[in-house]
C-alpha atoms as a PDB file:
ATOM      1  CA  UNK A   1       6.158   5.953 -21.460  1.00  0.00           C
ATOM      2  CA  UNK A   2       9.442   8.052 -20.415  1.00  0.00           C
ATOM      3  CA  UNK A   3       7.551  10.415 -20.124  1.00  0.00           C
ATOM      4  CA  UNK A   4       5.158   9.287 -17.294  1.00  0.00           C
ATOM      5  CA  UNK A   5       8.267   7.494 -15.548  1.00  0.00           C
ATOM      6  CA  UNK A   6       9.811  11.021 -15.444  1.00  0.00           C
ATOM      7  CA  UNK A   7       6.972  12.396 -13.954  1.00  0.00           C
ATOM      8  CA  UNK A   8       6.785   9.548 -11.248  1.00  0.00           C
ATOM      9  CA  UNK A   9      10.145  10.187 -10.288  1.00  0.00           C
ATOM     10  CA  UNK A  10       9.409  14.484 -10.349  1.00  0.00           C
ATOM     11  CA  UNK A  11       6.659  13.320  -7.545  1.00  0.00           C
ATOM     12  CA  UNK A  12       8.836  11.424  -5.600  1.00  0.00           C
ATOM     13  CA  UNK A  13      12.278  13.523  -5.503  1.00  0.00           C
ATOM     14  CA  UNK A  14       9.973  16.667  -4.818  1.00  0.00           C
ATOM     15  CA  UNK A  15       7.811  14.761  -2.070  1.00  0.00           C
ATOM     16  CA  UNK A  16      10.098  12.679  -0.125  1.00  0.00           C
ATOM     17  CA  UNK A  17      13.660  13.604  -1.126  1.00  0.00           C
ATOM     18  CA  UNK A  18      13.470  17.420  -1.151  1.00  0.00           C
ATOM     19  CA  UNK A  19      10.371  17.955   1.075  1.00  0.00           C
ATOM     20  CA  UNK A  20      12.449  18.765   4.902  1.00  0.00           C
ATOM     21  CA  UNK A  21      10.062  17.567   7.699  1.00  0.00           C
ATOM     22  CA  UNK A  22      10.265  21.151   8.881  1.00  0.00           C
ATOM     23  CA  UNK A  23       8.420  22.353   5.979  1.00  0.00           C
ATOM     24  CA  UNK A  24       5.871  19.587   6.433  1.00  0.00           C
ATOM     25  CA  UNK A  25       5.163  20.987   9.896  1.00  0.00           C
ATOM     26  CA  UNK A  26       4.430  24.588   8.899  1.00  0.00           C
ATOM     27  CA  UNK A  27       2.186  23.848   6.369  1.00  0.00           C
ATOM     28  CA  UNK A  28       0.110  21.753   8.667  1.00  0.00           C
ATOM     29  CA  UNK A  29       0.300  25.106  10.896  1.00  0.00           C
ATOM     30  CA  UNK A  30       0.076  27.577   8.882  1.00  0.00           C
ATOM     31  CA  UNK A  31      -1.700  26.255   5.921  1.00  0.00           C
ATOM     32  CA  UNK A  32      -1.921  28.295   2.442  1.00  0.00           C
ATOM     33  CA  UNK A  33      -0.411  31.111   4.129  1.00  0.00           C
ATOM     34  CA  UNK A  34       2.849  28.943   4.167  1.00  0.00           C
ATOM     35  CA  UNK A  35       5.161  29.781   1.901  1.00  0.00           C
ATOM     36  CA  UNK A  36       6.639  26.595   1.898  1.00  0.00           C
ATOM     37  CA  UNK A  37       3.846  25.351   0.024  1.00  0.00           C
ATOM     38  CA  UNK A  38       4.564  27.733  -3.003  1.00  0.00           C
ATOM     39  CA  UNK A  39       8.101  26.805  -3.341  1.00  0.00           C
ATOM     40  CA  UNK A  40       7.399  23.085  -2.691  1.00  0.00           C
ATOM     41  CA  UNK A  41       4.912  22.834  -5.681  1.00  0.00           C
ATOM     42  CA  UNK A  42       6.869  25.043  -7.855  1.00  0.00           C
ATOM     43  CA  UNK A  43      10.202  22.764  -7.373  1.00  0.00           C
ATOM     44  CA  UNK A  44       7.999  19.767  -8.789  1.00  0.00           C
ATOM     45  CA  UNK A  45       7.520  22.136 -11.993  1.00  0.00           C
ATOM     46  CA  UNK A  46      11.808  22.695 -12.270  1.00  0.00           C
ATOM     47  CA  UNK A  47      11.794  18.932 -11.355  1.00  0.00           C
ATOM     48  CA  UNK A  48       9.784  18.135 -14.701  1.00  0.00           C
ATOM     49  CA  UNK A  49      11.760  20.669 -16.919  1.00  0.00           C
ATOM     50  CA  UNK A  50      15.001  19.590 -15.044  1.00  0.00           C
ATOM     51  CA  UNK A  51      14.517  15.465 -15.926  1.00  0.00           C
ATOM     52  CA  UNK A  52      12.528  16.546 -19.350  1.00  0.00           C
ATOM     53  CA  UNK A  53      14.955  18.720 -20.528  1.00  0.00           C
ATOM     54  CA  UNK A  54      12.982  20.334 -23.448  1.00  0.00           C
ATOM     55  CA  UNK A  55      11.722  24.270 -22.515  1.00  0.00           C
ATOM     56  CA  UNK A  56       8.993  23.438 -24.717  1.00  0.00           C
ATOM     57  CA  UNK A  57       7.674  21.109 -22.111  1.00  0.00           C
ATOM     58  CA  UNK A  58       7.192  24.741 -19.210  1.00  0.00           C
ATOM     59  CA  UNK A  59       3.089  24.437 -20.559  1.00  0.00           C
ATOM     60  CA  UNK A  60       3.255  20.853 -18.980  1.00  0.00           C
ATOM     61  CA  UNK A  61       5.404  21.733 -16.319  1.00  0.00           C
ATOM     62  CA  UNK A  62       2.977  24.416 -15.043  1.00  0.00           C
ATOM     63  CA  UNK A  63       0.287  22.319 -14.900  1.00  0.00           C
ATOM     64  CA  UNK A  64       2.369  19.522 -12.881  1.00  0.00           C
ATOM     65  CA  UNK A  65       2.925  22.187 -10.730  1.00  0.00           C
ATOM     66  CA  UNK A  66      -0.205  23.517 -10.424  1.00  0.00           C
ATOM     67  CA  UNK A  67      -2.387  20.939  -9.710  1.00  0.00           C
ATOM     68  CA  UNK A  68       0.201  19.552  -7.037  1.00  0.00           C
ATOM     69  CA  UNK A  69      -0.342  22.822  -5.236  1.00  0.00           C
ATOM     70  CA  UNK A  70      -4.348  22.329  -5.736  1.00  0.00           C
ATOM     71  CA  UNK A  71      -3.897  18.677  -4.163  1.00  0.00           C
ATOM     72  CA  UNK A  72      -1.334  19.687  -0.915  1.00  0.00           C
ATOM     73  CA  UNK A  73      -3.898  22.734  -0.478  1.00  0.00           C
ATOM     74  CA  UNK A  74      -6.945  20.118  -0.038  1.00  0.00           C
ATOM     75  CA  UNK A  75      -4.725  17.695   1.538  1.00  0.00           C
ATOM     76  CA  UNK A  76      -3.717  20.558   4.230  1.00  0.00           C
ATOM     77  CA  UNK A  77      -6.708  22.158   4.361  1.00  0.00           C
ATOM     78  CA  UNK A  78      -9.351  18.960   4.890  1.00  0.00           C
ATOM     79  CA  UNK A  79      -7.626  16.918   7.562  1.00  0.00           C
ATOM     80  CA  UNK A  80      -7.238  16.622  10.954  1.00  0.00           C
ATOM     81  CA  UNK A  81      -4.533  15.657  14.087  1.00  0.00           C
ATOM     82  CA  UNK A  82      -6.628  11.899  13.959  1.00  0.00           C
ATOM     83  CA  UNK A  83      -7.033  12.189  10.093  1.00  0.00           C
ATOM     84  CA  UNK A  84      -3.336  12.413   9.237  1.00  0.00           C
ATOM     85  CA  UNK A  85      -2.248   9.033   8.082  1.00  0.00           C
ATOM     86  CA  UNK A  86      -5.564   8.795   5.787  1.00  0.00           C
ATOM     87  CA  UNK A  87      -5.287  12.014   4.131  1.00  0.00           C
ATOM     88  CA  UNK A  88      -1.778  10.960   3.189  1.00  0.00           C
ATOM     89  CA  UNK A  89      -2.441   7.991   1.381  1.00  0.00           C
ATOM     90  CA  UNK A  90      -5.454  10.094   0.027  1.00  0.00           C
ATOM     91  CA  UNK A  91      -2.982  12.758  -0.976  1.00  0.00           C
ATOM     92  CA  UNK A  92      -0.422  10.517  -2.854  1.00  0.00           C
ATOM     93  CA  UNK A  93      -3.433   8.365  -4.761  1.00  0.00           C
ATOM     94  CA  UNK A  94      -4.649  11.733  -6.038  1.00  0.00           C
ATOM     95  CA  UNK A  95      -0.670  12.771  -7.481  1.00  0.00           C
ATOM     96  CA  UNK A  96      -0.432   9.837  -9.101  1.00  0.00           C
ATOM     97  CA  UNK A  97      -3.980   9.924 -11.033  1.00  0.00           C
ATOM     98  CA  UNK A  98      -3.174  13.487 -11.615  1.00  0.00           C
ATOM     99  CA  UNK A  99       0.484  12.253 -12.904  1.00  0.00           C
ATOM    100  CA  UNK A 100      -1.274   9.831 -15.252  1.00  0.00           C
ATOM    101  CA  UNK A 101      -3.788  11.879 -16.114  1.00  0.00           C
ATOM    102  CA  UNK A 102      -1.387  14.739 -17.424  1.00  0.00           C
ATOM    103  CA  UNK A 103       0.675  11.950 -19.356  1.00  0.00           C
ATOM    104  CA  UNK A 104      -2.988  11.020 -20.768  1.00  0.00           C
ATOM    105  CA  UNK A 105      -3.340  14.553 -21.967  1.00  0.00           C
ATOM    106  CA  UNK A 106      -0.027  15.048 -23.156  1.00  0.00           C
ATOM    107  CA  UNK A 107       0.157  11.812 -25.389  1.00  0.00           C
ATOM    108  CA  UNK A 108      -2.929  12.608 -26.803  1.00  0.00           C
ATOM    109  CA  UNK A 109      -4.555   9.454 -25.930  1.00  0.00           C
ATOM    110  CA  UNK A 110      -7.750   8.431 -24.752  1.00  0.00           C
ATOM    111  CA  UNK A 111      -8.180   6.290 -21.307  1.00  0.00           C
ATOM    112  CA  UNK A 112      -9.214   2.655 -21.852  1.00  0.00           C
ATOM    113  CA  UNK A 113     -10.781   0.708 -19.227  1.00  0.00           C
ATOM    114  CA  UNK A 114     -10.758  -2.485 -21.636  1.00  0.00           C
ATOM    115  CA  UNK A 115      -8.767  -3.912 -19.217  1.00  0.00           C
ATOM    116  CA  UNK A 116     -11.938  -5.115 -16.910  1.00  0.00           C
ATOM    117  CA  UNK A 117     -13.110  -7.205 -19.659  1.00  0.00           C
ATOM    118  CA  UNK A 118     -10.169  -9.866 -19.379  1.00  0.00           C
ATOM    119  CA  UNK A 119     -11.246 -12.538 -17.272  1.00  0.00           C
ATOM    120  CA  UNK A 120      -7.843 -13.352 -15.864  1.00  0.00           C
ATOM    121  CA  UNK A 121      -7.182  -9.757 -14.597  1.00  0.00           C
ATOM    122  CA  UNK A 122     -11.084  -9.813 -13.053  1.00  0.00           C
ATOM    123  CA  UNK A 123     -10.542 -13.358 -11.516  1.00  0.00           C
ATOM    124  CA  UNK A 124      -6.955 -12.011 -10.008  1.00  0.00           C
ATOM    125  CA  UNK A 125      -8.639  -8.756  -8.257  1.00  0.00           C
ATOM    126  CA  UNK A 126     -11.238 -11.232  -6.620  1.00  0.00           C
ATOM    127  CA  UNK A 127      -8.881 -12.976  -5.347  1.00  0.00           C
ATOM    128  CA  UNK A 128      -6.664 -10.357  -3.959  1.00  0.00           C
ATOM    129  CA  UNK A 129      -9.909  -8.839  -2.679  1.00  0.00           C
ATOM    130  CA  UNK A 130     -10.559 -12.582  -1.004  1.00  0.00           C
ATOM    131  CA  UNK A 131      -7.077 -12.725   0.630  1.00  0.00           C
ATOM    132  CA  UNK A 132      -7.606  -9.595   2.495  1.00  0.00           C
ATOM    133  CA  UNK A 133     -10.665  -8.868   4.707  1.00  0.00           C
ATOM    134  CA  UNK A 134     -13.120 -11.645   3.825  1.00  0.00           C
ATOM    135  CA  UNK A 135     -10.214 -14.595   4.775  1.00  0.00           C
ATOM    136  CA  UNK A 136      -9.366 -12.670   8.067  1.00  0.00           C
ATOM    137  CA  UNK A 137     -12.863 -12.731   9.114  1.00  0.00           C
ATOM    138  CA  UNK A 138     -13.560 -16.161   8.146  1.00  0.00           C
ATOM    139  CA  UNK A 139      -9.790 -17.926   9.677  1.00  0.00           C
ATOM    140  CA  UNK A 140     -11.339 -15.637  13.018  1.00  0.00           C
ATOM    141  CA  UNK A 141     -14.359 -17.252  12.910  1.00  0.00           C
ATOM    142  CA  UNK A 142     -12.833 -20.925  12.155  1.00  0.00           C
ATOM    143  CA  UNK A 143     -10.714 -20.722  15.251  1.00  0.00           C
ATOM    144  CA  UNK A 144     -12.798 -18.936  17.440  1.00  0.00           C
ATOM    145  CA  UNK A 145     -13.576 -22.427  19.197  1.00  0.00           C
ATOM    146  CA  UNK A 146     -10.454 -22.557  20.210  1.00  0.00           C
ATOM    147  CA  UNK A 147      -9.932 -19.259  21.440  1.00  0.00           C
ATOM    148  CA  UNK A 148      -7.757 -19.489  24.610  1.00  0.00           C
ATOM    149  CA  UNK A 149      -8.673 -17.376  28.383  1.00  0.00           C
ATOM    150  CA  UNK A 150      -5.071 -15.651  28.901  1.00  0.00           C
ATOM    151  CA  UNK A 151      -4.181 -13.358  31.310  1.00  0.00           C
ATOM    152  CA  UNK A 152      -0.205 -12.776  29.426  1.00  0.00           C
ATOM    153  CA  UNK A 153      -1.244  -9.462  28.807  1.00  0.00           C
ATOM    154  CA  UNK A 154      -0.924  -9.807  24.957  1.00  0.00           C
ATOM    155  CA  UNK A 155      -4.026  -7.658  24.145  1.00  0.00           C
ATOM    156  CA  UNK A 156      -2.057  -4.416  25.716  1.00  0.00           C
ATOM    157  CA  UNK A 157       1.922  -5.351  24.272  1.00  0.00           C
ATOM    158  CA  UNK A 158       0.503  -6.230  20.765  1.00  0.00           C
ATOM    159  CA  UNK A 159      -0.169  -3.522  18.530  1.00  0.00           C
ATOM    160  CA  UNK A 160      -3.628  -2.446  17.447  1.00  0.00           C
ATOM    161  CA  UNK A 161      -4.987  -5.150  14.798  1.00  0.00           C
ATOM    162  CA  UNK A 162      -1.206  -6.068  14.247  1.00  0.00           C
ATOM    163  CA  UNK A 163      -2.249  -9.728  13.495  1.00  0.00           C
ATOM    164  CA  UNK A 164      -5.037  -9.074  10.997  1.00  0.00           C
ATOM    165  CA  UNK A 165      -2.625  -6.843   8.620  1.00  0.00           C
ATOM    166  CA  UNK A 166       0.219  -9.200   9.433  1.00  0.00           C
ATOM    167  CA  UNK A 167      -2.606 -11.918   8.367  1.00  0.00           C
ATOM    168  CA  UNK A 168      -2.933 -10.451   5.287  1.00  0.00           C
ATOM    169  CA  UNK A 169       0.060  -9.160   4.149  1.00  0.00           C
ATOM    170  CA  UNK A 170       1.416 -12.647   4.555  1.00  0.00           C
ATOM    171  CA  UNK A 171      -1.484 -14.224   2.633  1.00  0.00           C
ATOM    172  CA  UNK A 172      -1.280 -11.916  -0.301  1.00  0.00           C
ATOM    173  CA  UNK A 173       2.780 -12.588  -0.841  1.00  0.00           C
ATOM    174  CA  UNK A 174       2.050 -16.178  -0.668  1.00  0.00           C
ATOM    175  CA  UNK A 175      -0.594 -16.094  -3.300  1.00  0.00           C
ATOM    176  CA  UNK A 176       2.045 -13.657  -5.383  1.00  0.00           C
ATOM    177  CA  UNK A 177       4.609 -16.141  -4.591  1.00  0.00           C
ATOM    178  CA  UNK A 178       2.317 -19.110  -5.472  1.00  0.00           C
ATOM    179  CA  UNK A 179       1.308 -17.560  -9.040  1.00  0.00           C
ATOM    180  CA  UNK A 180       5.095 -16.686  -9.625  1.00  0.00           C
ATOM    181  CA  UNK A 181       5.847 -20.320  -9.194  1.00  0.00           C
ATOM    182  CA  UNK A 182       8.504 -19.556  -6.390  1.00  0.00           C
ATOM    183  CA  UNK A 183       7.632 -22.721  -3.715  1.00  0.00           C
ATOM    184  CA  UNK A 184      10.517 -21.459  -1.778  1.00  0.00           C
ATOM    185  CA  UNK A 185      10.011 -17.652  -0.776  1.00  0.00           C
ATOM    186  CA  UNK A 186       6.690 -19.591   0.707  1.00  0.00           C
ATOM    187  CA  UNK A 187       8.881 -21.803   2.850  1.00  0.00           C
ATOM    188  CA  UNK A 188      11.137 -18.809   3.357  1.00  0.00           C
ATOM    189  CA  UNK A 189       8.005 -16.766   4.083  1.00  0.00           C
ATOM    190  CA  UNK A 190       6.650 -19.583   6.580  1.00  0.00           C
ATOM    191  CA  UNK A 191       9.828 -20.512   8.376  1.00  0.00           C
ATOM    192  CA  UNK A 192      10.393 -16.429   9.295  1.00  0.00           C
ATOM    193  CA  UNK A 193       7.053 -16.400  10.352  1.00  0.00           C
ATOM    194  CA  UNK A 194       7.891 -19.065  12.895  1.00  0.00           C
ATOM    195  CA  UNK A 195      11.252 -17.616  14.069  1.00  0.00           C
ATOM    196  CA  UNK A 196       9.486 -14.476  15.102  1.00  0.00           C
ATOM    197  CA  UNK A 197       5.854 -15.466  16.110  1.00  0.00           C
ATOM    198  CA  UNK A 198       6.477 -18.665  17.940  1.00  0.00           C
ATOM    199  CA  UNK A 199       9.812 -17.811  19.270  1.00  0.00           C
ATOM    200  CA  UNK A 200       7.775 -15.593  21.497  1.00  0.00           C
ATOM    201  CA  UNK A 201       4.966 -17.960  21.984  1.00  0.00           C
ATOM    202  CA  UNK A 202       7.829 -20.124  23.281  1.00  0.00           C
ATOM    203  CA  UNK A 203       8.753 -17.686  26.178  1.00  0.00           C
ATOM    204  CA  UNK A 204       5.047 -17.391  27.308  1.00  0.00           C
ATOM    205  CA  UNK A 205       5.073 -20.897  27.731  1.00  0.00           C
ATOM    206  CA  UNK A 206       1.409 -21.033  27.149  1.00  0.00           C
ATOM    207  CA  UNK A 207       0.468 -24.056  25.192  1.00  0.00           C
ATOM    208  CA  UNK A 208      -2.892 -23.424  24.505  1.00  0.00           C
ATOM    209  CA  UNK A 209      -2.041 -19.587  23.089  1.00  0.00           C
ATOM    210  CA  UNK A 210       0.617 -21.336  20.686  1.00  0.00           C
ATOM    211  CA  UNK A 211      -1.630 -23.802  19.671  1.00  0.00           C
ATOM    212  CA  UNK A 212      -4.386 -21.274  18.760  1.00  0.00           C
ATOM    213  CA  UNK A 213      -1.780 -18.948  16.727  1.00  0.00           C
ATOM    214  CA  UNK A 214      -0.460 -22.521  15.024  1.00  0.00           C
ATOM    215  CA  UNK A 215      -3.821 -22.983  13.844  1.00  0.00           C
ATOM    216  CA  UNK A 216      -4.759 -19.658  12.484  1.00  0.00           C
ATOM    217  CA  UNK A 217      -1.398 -19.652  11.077  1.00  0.00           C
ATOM    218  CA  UNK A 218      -1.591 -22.480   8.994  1.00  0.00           C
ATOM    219  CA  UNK A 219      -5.609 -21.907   8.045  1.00  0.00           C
ATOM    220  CA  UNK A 220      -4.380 -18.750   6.847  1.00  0.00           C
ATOM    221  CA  UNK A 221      -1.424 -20.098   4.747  1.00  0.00           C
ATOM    222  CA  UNK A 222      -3.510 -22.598   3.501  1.00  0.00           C
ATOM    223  CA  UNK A 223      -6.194 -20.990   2.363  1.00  0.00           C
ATOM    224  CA  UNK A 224      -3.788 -18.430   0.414  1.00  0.00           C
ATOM    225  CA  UNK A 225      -2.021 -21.578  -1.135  1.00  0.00           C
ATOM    226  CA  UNK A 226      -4.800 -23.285  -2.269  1.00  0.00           C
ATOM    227  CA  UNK A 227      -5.831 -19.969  -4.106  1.00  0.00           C
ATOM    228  CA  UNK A 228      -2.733 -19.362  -5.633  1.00  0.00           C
ATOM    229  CA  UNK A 229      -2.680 -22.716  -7.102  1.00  0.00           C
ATOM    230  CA  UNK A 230      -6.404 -22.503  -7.964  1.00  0.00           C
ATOM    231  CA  UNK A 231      -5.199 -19.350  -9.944  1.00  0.00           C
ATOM    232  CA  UNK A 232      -2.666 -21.255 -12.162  1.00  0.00           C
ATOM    233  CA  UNK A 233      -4.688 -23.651 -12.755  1.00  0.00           C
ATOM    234  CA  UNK A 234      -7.384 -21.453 -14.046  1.00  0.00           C
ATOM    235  CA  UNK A 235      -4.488 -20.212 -16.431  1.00  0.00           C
ATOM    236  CA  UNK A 236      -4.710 -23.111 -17.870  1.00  0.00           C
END
């Protein structure tokens, strides 16, 4: 397991501590004519043999090396101006299977997938899958009722979906608080949420606006308790 921790921490010294934005840039630009690409991958190899420390590891090494050069060429190569935030989530998903995957190879071991027979670790992705999309769209529908006419402007200050990620961010650490047992990072959680949200509710001094956001909020903090506790008590 050192192993694959060294590796991790290869990936992330190479990609965000040793990576200068300017050599971001030109590769965008210039693409695999960059030479900053070349050196860029090939400091993740030295990163490996550096933390390793054992020359008979340079076969492994390579290969780290290699394939990061293979992904940042795709990465580079496939997106766009509008496609840049996707294809680097994209890009960092694919170093880390290819991280595990060399650890895989290099233990000798064979991937096991045994995992998606356990019932609790099936019920806890349906869950996490529940918080997320399928809660935002039902708490939207719930208070749609009361959905208030206002001319405050909040649809051009507010950023682009900013309430249904804030929904479910919030959601999913009160269900991680809830099967932790920790009742008070919820109140924490709850009583920050108020400070910031309603604090600025306050100075619109529109009733009907706080009203509607007090509802959603507490649907949607509800709903995420009651499915943390329904968790534990499937533990049971």
């Amino acid at each position: 397991m050192i192993i694959l921790i060294k590796l991790f921490m290869a990936h992330l010294i190479g990609d965000f501590l040793l990576q200068p934005g300017s050599w971001v840039k030109v590769k965008e630009d210039r693409k695999l004519l960059a030479w900053q690409l070349y050196v860029h991958s090939a400091l993740h190899g030295l990163l490996v043999l550096l933390l390793i420390w054992d020359l008979s590891f340079w076969i492994w090494a390579l290969l780290f090396a290699v394939v990061h050069l293979i992904i940042d060429s795709f990465k580079i190569l496939a997106q766009k101006n509008d496609t840049k935030r996707i294809f680097f989530f994209i890009d960092q998903l694919l170093h880390f299977i290819s991280i595990y995957l060399i650890w895989v190879w290099y233990e000798n071991q064979s991937i096991s997938f045994s995992f998606l027979k356990d019932e609790k670790i099936i019920l806890l992705i349906t869950l996490i899958i529940f918080l997320t999309a399928p809660v935002s769209i039902m708490v939207k529908i719930f208070i749609s009722k009361w959905t208030p006419d206002t001319d405050s402007g909040d649809d051009v200050t507010s950023l682009q979906s900013a309430g249904k990620y804030i929904g479910i961010l919030e959601r999913l650490l009160v269900f991680t608080f809830m099967i932790a047992n920790e009742w008070q990072a919820v109140g924490f959680l709850i009583a920050a949420k108020s400070v910031f949200r309603f604090g600025n509710l306050q100075e619109s001094k529109d009733r009907k606006l706080t009203e509607y956001i007090l509802i959603g909020t507490l649907v949607s903090f509800g709903i995420a308790i009651i499915t943390g506790m329904g968790y534990r008590f499937a533990l049971l």
